[in-house]
Protein backbone atom coordinates (compact mmCIF):
# COMPACT_ATOMS: atom_id res chain seq x y z
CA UNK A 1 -6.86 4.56 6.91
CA UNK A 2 -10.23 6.71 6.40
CA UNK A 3 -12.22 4.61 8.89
CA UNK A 4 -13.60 7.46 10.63
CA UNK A 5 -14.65 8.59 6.84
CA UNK A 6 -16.26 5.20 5.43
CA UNK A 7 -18.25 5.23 9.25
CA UNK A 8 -19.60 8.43 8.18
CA UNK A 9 -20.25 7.61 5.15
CA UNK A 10 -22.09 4.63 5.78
CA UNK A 11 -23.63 6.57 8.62
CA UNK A 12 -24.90 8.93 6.07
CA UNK A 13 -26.19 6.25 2.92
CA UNK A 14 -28.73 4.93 6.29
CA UNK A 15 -30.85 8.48 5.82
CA UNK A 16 -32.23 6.80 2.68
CA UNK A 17 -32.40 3.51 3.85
CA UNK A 18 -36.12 2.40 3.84
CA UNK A 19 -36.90 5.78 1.73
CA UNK A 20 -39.37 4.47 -1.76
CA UNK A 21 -37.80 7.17 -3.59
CA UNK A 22 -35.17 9.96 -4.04
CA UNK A 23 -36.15 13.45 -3.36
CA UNK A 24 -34.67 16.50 -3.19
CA UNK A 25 -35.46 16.92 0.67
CA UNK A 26 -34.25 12.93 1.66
CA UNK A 27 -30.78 14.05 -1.27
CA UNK A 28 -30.33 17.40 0.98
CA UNK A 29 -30.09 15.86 4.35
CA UNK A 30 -28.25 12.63 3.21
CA UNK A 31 -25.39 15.23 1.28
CA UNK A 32 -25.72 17.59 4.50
CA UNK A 33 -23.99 14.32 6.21
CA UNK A 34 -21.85 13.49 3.56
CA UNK A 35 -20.40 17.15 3.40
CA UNK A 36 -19.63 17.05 7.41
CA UNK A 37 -17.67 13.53 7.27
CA UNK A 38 -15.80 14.98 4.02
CA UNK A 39 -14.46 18.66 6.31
CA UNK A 40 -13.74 16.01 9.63
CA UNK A 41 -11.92 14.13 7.35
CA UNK A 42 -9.74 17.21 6.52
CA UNK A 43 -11.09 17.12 2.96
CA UNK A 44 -10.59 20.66 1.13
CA UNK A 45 -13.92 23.01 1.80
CA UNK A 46 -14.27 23.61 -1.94
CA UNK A 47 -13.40 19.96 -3.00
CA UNK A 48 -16.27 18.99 -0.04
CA UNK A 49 -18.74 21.37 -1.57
CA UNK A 50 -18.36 20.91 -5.33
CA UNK A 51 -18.72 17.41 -4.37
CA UNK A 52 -22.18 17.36 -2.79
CA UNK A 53 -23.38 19.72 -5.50
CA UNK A 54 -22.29 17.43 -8.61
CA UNK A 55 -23.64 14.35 -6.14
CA UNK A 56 -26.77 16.18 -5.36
CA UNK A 57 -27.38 16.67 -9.48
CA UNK A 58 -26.92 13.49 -10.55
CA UNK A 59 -29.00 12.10 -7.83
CA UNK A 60 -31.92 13.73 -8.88
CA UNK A 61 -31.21 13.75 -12.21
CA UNK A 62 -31.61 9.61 -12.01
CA UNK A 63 -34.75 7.62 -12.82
CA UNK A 64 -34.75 5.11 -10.12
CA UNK A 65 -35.41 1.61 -11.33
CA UNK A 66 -37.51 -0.50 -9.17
CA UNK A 67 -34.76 -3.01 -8.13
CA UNK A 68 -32.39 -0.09 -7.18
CA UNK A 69 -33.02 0.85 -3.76
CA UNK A 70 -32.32 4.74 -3.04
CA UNK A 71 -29.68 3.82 -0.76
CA UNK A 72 -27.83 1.81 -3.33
CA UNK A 73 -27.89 4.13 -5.99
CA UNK A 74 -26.40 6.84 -3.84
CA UNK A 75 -23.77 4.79 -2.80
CA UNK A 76 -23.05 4.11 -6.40
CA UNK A 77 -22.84 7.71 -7.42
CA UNK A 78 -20.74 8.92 -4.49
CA UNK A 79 -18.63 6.02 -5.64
CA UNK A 80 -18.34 7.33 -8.82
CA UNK A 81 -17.62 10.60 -7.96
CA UNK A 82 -15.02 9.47 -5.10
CA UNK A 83 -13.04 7.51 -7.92
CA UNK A 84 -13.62 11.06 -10.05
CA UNK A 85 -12.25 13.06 -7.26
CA UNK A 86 -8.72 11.16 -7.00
CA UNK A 87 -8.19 11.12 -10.68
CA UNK A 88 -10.58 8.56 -12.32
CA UNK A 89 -7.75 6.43 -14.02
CA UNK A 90 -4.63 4.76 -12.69
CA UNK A 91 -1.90 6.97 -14.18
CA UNK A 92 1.02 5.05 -14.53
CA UNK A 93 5.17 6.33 -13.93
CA UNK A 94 7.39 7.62 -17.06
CA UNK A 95 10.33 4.90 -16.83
CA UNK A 96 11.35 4.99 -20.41
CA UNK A 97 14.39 7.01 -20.59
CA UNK A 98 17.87 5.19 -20.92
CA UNK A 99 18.77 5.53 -18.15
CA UNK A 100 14.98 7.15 -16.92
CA UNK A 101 15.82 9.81 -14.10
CA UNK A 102 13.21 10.11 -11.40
CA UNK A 103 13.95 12.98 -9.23
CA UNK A 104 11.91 13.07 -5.41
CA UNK A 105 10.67 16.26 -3.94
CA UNK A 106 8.83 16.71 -0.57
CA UNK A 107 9.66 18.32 2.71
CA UNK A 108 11.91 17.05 5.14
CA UNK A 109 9.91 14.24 7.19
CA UNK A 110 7.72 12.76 4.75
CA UNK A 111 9.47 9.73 3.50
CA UNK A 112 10.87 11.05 0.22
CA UNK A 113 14.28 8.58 1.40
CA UNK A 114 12.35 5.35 2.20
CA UNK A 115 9.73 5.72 -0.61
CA UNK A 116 13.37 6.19 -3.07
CA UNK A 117 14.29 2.45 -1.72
CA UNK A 118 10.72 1.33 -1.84
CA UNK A 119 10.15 2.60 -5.48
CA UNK A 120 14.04 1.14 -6.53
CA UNK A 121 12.89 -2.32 -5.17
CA UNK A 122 9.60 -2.29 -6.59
CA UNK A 123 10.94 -1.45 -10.21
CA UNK A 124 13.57 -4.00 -10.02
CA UNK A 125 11.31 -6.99 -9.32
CA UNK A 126 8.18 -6.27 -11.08
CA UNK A 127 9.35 -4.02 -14.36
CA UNK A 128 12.86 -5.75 -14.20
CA UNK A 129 14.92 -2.46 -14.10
CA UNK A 130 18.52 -1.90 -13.04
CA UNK A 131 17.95 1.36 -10.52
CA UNK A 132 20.99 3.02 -9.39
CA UNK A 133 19.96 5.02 -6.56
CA UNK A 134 21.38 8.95 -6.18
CA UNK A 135 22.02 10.68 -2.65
CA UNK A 136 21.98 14.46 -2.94
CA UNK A 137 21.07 15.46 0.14
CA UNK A 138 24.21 16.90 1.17
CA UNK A 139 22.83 18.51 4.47
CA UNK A 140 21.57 15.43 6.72
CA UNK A 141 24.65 12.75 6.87
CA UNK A 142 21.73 10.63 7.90
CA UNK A 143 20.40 10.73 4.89
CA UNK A 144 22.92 9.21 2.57
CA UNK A 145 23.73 6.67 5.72
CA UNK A 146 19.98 5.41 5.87
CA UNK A 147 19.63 5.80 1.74
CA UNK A 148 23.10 3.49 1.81
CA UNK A 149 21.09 0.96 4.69
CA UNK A 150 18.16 0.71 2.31
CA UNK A 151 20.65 0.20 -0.75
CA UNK A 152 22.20 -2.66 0.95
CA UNK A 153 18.84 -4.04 2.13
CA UNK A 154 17.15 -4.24 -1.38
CA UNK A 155 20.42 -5.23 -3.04
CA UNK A 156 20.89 -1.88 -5.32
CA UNK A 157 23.86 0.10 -5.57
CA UNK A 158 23.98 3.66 -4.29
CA UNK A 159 25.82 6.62 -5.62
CA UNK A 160 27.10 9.59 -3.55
CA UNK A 161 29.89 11.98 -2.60
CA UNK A 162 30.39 12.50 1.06
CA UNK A 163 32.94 15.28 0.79
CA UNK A 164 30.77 17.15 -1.84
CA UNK A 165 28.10 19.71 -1.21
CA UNK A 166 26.96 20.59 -4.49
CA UNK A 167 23.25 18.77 -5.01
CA UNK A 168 23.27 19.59 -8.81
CA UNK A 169 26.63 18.38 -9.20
CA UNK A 170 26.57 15.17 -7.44
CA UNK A 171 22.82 14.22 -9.11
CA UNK A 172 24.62 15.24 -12.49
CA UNK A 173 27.56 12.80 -11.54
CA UNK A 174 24.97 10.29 -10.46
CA UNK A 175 23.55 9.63 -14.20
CA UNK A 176 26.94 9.55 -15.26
CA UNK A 177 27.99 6.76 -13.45
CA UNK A 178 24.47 5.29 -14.20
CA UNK A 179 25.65 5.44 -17.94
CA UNK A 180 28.97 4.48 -17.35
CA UNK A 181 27.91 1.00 -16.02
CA UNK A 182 24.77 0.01 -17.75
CA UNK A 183 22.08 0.87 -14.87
CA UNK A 184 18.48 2.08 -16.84
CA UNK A 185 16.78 3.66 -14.14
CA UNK A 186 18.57 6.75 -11.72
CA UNK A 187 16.57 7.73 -8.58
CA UNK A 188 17.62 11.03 -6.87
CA UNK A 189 16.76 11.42 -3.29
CA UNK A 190 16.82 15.47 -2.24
CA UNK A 191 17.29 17.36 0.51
CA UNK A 192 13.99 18.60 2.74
CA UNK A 193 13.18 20.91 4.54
CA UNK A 194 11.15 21.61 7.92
CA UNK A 195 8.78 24.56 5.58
CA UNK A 196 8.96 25.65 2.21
CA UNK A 197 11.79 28.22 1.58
CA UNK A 198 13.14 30.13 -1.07
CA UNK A 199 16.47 28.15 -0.99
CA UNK A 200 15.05 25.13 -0.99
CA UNK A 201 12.99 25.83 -4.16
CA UNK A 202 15.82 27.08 -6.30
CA UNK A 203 17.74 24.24 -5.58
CA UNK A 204 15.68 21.65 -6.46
CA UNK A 205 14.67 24.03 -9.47
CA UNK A 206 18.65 24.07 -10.48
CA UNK A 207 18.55 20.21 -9.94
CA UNK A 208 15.25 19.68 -12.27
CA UNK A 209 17.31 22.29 -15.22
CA UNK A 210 20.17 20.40 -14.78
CA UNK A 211 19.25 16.76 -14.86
CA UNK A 212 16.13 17.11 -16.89
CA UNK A 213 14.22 14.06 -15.18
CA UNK A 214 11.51 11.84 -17.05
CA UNK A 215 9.61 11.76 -13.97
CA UNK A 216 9.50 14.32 -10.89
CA UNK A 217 7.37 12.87 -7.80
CA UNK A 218 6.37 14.91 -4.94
CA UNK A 219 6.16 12.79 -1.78
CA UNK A 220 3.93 14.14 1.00
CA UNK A 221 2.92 12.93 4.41
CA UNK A 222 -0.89 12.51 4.11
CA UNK A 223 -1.35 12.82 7.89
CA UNK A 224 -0.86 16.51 7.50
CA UNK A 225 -3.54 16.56 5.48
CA UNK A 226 -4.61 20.32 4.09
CA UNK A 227 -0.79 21.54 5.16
CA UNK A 228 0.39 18.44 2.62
CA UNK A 229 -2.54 20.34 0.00
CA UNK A 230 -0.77 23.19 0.19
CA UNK A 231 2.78 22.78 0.42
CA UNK A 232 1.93 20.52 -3.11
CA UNK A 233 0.61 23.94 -4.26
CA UNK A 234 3.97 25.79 -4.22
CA UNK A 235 5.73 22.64 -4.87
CA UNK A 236 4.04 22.33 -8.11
CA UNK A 237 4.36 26.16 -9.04
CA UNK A 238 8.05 26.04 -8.99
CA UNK A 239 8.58 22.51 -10.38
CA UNK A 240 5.01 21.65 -12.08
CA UNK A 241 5.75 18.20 -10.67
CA UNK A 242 4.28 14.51 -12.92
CA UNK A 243 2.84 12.88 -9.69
CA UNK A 244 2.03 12.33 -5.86
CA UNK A 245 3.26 10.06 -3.72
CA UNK A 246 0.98 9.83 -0.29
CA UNK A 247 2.84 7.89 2.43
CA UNK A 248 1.67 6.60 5.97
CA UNK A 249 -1.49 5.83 4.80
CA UNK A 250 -1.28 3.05 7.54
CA UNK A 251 -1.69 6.12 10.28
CA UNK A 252 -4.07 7.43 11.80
CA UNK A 253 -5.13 9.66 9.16
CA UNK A 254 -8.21 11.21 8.05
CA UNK A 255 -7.58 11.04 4.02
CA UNK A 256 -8.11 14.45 3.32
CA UNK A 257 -5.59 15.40 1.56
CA UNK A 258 -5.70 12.25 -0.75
CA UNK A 259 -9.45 13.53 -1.76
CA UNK A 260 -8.10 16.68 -1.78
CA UNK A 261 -5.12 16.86 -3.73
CA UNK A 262 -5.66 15.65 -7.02
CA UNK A 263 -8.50 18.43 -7.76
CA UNK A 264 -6.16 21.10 -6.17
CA UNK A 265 -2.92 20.65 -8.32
CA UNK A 266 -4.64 18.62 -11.08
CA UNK A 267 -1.71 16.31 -10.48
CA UNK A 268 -2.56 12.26 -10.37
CA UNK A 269 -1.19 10.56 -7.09
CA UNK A 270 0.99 7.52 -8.76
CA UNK A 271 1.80 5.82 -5.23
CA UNK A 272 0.89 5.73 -1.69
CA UNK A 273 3.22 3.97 1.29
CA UNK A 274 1.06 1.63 3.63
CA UNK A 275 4.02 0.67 6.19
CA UNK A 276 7.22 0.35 7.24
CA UNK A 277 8.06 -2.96 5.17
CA UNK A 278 9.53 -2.31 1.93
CA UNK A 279 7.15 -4.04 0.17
CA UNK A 280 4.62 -1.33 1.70
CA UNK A 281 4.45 0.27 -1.62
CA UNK A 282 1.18 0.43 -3.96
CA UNK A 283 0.11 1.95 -6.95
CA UNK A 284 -2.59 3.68 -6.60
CA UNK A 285 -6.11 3.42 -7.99
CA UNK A 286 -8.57 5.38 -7.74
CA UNK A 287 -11.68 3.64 -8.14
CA UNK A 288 -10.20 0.43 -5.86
CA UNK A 289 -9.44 3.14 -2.82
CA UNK A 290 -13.09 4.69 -3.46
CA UNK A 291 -14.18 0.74 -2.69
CA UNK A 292 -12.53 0.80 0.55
CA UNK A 293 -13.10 4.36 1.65
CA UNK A 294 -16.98 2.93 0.99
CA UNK A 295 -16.18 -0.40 3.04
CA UNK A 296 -16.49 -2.24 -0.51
CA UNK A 297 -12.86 -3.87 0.26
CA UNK A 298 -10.54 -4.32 -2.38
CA UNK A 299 -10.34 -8.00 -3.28
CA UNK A 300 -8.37 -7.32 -6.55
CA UNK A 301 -5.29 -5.74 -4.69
CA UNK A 302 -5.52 -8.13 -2.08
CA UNK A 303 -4.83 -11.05 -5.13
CA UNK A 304 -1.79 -8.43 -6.66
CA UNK A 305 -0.19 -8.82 -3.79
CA UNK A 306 -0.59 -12.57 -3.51
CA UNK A 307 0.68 -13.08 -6.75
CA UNK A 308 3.53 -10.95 -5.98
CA UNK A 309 4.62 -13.73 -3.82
CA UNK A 310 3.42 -16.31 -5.36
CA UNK A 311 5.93 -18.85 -6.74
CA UNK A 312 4.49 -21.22 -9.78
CA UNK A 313 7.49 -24.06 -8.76
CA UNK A 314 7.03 -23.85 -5.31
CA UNK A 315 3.28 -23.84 -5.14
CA UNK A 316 3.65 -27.46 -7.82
CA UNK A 317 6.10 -28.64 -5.07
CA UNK A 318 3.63 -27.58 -2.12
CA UNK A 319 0.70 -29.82 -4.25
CA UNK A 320 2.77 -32.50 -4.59
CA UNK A 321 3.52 -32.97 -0.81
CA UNK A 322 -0.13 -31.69 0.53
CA UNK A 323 -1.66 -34.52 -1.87
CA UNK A 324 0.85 -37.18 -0.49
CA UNK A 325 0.27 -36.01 2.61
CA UNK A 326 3.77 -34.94 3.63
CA UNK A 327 2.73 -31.12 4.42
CA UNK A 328 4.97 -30.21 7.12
CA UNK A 329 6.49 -27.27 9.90
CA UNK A 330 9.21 -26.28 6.70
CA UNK A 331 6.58 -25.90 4.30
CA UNK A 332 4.19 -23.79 6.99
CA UNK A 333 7.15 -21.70 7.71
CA UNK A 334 7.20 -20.86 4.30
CA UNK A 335 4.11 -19.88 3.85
CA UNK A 336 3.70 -17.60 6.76
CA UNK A 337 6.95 -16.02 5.35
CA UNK A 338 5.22 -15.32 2.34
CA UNK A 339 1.51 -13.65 4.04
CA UNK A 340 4.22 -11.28 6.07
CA UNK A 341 5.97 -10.24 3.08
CA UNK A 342 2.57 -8.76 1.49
CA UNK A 343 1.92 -6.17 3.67
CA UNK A 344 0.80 -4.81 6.97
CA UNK A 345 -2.06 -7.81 8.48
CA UNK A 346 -4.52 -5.16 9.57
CA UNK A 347 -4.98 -3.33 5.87
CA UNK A 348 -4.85 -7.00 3.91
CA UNK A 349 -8.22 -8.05 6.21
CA UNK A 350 -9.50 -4.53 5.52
CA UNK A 351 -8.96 -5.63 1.78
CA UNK A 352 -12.08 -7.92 2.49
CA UNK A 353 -15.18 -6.69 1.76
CA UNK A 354 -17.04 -6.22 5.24
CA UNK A 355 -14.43 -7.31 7.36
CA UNK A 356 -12.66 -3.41 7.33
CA UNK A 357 -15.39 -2.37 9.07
CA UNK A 358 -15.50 -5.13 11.68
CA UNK A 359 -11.99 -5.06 12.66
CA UNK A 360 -11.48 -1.05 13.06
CA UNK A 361 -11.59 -0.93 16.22
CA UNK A 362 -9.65 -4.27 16.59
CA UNK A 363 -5.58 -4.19 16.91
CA UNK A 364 -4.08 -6.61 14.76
CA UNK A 365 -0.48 -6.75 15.58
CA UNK A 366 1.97 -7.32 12.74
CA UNK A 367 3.56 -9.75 15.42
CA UNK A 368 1.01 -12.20 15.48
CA UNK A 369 2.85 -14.82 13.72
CA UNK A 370 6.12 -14.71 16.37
CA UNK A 371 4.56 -17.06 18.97
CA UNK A 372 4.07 -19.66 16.04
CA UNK A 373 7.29 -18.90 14.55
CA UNK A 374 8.85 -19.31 18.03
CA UNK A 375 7.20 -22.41 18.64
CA UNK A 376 8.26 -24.36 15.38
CA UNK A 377 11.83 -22.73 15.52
CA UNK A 378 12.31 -24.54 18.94
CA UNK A 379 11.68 -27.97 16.92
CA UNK A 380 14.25 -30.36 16.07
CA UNK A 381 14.50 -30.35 12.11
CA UNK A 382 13.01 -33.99 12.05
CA UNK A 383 10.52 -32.88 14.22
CA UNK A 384 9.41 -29.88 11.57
CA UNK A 385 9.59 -32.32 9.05
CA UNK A 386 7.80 -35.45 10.94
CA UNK A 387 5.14 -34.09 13.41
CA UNK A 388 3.89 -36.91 14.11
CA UNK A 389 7.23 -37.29 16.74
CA UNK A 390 5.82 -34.82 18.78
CA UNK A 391 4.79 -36.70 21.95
CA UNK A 392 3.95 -35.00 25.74
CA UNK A 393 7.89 -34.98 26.59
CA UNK A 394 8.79 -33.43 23.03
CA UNK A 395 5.92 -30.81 23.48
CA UNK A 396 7.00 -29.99 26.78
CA UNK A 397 10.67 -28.92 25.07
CA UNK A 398 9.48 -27.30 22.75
CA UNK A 399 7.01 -24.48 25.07
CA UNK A 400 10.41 -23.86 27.43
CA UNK A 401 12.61 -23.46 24.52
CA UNK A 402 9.73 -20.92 22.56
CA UNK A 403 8.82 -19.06 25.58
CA UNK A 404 5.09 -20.00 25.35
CA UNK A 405 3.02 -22.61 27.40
CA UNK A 406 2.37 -26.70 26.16
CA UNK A 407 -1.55 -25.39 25.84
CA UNK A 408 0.02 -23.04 23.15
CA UNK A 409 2.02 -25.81 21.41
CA UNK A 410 -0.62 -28.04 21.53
CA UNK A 411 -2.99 -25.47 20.20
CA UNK A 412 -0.98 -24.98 17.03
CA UNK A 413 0.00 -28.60 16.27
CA UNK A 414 -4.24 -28.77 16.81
CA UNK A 415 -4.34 -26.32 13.92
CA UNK A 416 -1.67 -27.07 12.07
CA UNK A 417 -3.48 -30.51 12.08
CA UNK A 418 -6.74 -29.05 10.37
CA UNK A 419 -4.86 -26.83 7.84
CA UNK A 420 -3.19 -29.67 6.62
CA UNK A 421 -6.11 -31.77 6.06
CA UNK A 422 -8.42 -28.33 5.01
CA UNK A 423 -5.20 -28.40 1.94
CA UNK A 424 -5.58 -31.87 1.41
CA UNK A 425 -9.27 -31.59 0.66
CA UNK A 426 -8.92 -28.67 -1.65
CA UNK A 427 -6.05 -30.47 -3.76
CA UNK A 428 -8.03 -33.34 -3.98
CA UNK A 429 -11.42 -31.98 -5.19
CA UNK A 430 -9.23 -29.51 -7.81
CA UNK A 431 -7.07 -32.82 -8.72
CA UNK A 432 -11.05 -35.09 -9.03
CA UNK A 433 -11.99 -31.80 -11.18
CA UNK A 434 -8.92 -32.70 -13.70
CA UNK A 435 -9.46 -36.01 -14.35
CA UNK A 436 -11.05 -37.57 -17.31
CA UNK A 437 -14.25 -39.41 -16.53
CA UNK A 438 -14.47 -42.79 -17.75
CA UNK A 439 -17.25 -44.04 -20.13
């Protein structure tokens, strides 16, 4: 996500690098730069240009201290600006109806049905709602099967009618039933379609009269960047939509139309979809994506997520054994379990500042934990729980049954070894730092 962009970028910033001063002729050629990397990366020609020019102003309008170095003030204004360009604030969803009706729009293709189970799952654990999820697409069978799959998968019902093709009656039904058994949130998943077309519009418009949602999200595929601009465009004429939701931001994509798309249909994007996983779901902020798109990482995300996952009981439980050390294969299961369920590996490192940048052109497969996971699986439970047991012929076992080599074993039990006494060391310094001292 916007490597080619933040390379650019940073490409750019080196212009002024070494330069005492900023001047109007070092600003021009450093926002010459800037402009190309913002048109490669699909970015809007006047959203590119009105850019520079407010960049180029405030530049020069700046009395350089002496501890700010050219270079680092520029980076701090096209910050600024970046975080200005996708809406400045975090805007947050309208979820206070009873039951709150979010209705999804987008073309057919662009994730409007996963992002419905994503968004259901995510305001079930972290807002505690009780979603009730609506199927009126009543063109693509697929759709209500693989909206019933995700249903089942994040444990929330789903509502449809299979012999029914009337959208506006069966999303009208939907909050009924919603009512009828105490669910406070009603998602409604609509039909796509390959292109805009007349039909389409005036039945999601009939849809929008008839159910009168709290919130109406347009989903869009941001790797068809300026199409995605301006199919939000008509999408917003007919149904003046509250927010954008960007998906497959995990793609190869080139980000334009999430610079793009806010300044076009002065609508905030709420969301963007960074995998597969259903826990590939973030809101979005502007100012933390202008860090990354700058190769500033985005350490405070990175610890959202953690937390997400992060258990208070468990991790007491965890201290407990790592201090007596009694760490064991179980408890390193567990936490792998846990790194996997917050998100695609390659966009948490890029989370860390300096390391997106390193690793861009490094594949980081989200499979990098099944040779491990192989490996302990083929232990005996009193082996997981009691490495110490595992001698040559136990080793030996355990790479035919895994698939992998005794060098491989033997490498993780190596370290598996230092982890444990790496958590040891920790505990115990944070466990000295809570004691009272004596005297």
């Amino acid at each position: 996500m916007f490597d080619n962009l933040s390379e650019r970028l940073d490409r750019s910033f080196k212009i002024l690098k070494g330069e005492g001063k900023i001047t109007e002729i070092n600003v021009a050629e450093t926002l010459k730069d800037v402009r190309k990397a913002l048109l490669d990366a699909d970015v809007n020609y006047k959203v590119a240009k009105t850019f520079t020019d407010t960049v180029k102003e405030k530049a020069l309008g700046q009395n350089v201290l002496t501890a700010v170095k050219p270079s680092q003030l520029m980076v701090k204004i096209v910050h600024d600006e970046l975080t200005t360009l996708m809406g400045g604030e975090t805007a947050e969803i309208n979820i206070k109806g009873n039951p709150a009706v979010i209705l999804m729009s987008g073309l057919q293709g662009s994730g409007k049905t996963t992002f419905s189970g994503k968004l259901a799952k995510m305001l079930k654990s972290k807002k505690g709602k009780k979603p009730l999820l609506v199927a009126a697409d009543v063109y693509r069978p697929a759709a209500i099967e693989q909206l019933r799959v995700l249903s089942e998968q994040i444990g929330v019902p789903m509502y449809s009618e299979i012999d029914s093709k009337d959208p506006v009656s069966i999303a009208r039904n939907g909050i009924k039933e919603a009512k009828a058994k105490g669910y406070d949130l009603v998602i409604v998943d609509t039909a796509g379609r390959l292109a805009v077309d007349e039909q389409m519009m005036n039945e999601i418009a009939a849809i929008k009269a008839a159910i009168n949602p709290d919130e109406i999200l347009f989903v869009v595929d941001s790797m068809t960047g300026q199409d995605a601009v301006n199919t939000a465009k008509e999408f917003n004429e007919r149904l003046n939509f509250d927010g954008v939701v960007l998906t497959k931001l995990d793609g190869d994509t080139r980000g334009g139309a999430a610079l793009s798309i806010r300044t076009v249909v002065n609508k905030p994007i709420k969301f963007v979809g960074t995998g597969e996983k259903l826990e590939a779901i973030d809101q979005f902020h502007p100012s933390r994506m202008a860090d990354r798109i700058l190769g500033m990482g985005d350490i405070v995300s990175l610890v959202e997520r953690a937390q997400e996952q992060y258990d208070e009981e468990e991790a007491k439980r965890l201290q407990k054994k790592i201090a007596k050390d009694q760490f064991d294969f179980n408890d390193f299961l567990s936490q792998i379990a846990q790194i996997k369920k917050m998100g695609n590996l390659k966009d948490l490192a890029s989370m860390i500042p300096g390391v997106g940048k390193a690793i861009k052109d490094i594949d980081i497969d989200d499979n990098a934990f099944k040779s491990i996971e192989a490996i302990i699986h083929s232990m005996t439970p009193k082996e997981r729980s009691n490495p110490a047991l595992l001698n040559g012929s136990r080793r030996a076992r355990i790479a035919k049954g895994s698939g992998t080599t005794i060098q491989d074993v033997n490498r993780l039990l190596k370290q598996f070894d230092q982890t444990r006494k790496m958590m040891k060391m920790v505990t115990s310094s944070k466990m000295g730092k809570m004691m009272p001292k004596r005297g």
